[in-house]
N, C-alpha and C. Protein backbone atom coordinates (compact mmCIF):
# COMPACT_ATOMS: atom_id res chain seq x y z
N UNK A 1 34.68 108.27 22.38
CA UNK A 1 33.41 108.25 21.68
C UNK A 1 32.28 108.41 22.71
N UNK A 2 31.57 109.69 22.71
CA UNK A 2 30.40 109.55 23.37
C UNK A 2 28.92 108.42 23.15
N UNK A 3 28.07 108.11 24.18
CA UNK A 3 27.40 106.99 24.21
C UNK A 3 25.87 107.85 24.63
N UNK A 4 25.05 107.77 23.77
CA UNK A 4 23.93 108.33 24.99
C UNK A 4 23.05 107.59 25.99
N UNK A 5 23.00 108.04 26.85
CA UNK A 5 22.41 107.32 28.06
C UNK A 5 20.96 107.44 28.59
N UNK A 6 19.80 107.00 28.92
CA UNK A 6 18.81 107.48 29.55
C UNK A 6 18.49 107.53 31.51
N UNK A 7 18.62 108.83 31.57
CA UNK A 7 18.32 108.23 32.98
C UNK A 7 16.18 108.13 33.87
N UNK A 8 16.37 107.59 34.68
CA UNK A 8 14.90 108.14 34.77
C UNK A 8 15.13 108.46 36.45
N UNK A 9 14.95 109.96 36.75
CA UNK A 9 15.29 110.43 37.92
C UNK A 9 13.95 111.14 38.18
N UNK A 10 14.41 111.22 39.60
CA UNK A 10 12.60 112.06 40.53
C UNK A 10 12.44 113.63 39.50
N UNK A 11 11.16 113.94 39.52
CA UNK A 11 11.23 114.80 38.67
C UNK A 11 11.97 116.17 39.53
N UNK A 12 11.69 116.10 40.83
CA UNK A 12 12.36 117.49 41.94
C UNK A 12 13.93 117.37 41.37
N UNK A 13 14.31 116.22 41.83
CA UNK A 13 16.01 116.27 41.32
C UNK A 13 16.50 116.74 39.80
N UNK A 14 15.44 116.10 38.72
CA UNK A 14 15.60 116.67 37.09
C UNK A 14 15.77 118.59 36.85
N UNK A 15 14.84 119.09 38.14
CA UNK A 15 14.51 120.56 37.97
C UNK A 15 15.80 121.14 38.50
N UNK A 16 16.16 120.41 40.00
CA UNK A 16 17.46 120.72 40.29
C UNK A 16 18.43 120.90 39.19
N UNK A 17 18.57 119.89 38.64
CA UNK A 17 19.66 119.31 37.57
C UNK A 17 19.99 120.71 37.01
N UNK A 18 18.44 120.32 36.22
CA UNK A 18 18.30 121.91 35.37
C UNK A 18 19.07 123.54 35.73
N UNK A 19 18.82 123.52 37.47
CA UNK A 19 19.02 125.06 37.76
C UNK A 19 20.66 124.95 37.55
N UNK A 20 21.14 123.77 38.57
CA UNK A 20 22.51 123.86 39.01
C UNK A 20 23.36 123.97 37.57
N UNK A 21 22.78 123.02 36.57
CA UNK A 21 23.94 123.20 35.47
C UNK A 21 23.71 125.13 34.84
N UNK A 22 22.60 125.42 35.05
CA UNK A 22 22.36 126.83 34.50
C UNK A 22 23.78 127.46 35.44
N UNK A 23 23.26 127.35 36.49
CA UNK A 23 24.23 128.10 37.59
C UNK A 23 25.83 127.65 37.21
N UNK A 24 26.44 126.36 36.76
CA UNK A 24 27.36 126.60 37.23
C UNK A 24 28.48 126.31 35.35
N UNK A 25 27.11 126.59 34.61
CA UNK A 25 27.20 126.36 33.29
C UNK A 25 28.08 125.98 32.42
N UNK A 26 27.77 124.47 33.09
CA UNK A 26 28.11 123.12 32.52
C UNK A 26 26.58 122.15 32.16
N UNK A 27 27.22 121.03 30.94
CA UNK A 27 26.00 120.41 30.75
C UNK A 27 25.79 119.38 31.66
N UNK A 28 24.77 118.87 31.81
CA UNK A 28 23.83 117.84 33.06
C UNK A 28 24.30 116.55 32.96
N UNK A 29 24.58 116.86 31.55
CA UNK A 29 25.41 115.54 30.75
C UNK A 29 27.16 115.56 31.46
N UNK A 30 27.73 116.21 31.26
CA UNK A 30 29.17 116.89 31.86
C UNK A 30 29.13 116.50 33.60
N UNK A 31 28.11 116.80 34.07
CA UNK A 31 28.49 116.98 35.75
C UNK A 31 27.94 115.13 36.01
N UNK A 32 26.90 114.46 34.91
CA UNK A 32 26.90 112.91 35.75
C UNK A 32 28.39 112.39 35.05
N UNK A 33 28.91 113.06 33.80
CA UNK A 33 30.37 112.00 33.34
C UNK A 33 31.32 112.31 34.56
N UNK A 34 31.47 113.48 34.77
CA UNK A 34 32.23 114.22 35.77
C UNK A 34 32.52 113.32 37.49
N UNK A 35 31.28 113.36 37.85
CA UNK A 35 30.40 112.37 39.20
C UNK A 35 31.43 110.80 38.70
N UNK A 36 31.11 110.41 37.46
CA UNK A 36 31.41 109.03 37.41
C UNK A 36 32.93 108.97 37.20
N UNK A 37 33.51 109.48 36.58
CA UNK A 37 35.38 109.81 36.79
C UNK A 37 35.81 109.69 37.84
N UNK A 38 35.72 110.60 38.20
CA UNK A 38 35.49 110.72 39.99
C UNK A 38 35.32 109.34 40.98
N UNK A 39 34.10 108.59 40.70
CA UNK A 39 34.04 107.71 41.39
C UNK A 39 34.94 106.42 41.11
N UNK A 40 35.34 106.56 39.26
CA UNK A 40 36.10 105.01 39.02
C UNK A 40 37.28 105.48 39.33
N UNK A 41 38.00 106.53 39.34
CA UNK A 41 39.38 107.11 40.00
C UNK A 41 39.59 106.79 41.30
N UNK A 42 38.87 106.74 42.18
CA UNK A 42 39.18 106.88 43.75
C UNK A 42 40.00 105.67 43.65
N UNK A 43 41.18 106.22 44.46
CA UNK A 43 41.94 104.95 44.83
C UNK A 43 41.54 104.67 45.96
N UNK A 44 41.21 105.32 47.15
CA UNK A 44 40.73 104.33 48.23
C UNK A 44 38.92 104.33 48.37
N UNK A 45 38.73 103.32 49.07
CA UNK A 45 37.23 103.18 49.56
C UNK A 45 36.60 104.13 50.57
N UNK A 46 35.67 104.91 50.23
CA UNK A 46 35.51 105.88 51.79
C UNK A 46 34.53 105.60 52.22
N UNK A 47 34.62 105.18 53.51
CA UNK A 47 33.13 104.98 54.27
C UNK A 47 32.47 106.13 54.63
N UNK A 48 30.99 105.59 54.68
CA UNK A 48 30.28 106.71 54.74
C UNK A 48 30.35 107.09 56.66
N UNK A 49 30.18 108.33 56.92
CA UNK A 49 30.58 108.50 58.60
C UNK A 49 30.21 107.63 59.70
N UNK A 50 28.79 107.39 59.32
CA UNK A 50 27.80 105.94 60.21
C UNK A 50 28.77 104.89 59.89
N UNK A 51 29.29 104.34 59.32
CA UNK A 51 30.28 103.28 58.88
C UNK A 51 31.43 103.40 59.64
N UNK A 52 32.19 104.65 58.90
CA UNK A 52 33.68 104.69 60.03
C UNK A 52 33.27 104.82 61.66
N UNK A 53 32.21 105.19 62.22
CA UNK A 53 32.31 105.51 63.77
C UNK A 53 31.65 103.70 64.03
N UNK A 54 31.12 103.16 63.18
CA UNK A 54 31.62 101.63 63.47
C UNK A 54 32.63 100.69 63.40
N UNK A 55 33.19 101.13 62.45
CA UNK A 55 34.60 100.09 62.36
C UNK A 55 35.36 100.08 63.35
N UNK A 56 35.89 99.22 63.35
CA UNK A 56 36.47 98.19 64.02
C UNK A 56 35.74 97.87 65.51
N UNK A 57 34.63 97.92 66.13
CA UNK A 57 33.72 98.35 67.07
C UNK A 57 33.81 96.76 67.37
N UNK A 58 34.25 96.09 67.20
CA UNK A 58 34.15 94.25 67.73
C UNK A 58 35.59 93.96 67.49
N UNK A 59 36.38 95.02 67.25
CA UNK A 59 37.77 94.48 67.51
C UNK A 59 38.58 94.28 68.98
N UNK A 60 38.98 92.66 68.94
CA UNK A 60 39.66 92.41 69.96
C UNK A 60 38.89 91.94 70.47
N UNK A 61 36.94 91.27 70.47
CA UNK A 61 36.24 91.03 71.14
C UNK A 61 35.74 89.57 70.55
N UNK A 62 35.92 88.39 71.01
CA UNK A 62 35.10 87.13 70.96
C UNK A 62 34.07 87.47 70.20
N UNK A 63 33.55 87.10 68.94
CA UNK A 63 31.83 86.99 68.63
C UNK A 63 31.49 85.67 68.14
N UNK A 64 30.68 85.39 69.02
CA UNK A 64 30.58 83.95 68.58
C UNK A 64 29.65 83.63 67.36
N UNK A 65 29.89 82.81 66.60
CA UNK A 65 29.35 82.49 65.29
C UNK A 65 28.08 82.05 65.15
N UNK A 66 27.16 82.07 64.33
CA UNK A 66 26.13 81.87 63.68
C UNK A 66 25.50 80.61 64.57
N UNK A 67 25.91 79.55 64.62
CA UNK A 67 25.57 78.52 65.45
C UNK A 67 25.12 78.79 67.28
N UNK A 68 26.56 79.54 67.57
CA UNK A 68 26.59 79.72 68.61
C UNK A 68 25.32 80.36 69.18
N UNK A 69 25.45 81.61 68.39
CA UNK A 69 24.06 82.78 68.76
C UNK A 69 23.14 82.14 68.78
N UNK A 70 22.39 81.19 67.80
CA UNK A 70 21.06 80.69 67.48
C UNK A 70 21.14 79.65 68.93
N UNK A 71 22.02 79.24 69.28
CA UNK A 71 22.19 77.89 70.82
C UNK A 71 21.80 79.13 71.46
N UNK A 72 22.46 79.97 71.90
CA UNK A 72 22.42 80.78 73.30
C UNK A 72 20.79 81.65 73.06
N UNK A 73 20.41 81.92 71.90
CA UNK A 73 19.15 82.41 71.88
C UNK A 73 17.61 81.69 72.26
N UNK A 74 18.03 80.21 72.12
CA UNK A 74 17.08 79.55 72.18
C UNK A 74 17.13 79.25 73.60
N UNK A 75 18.68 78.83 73.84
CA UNK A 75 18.63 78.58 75.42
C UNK A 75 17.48 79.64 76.64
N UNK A 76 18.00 80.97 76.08
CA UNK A 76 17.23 82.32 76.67
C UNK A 76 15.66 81.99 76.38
N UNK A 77 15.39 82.14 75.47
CA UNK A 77 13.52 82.30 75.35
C UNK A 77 13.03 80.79 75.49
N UNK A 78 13.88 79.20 75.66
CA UNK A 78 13.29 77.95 76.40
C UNK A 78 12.71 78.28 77.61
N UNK A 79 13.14 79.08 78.39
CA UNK A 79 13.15 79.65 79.86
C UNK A 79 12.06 80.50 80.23
C-alpha cells in the first residue's frame, strides 16, 4: 500500500530532482523509495572514507579515560 509523504528539500536539489527523474525517467517518488530499499537492505554498515582511514587508529594503544585526561590537563595549564 502506498503512503504519501511530504518532503521539504532546498529548492536547487527539488530542480535537480526534477531534471534527473526526466533524464533517467523514473518518478522522484520511485528513486527516494528506491534510495530507502537500498538503505534498509544493506547488510553491512559502511563507513564513510574519513571514518575507515580512522578506524582502528588507537588500536593497541593505552587511552586513558575521562578522569585521567581532565588530571593530566589540569596538571599541564596549573604550571
Amino acid at each position: 500500500m502506498n503512503r504519501k509523504l511530504t518532503l521539504s528539500i532546498d529548492s536547487g536539489i527539488a530542480d535537480f530532482a526534477h531534471v534527473f527523474s526526466r533524464k533517467i525517467n523514473k518518478p522522484i517518488s520511485k528513486i527516494f523509495e528506491d534510495y530507502f530499499i537500498g538503505l534498509k537492505e544493506q547488510k553491512t554498515t559502511t563507513l564513510p572514507k574519513d571514518f575507515k582511514e580512522l578506524y582502528g587508529i588507537f588500536e593497541g594503544i593505552n587511552v586513558p579515560d575521562k578522569k585521567e585526561l581532565r588530571r593530566m590537563f589540569h596538571e599541564k595549564n596549573s604550571n
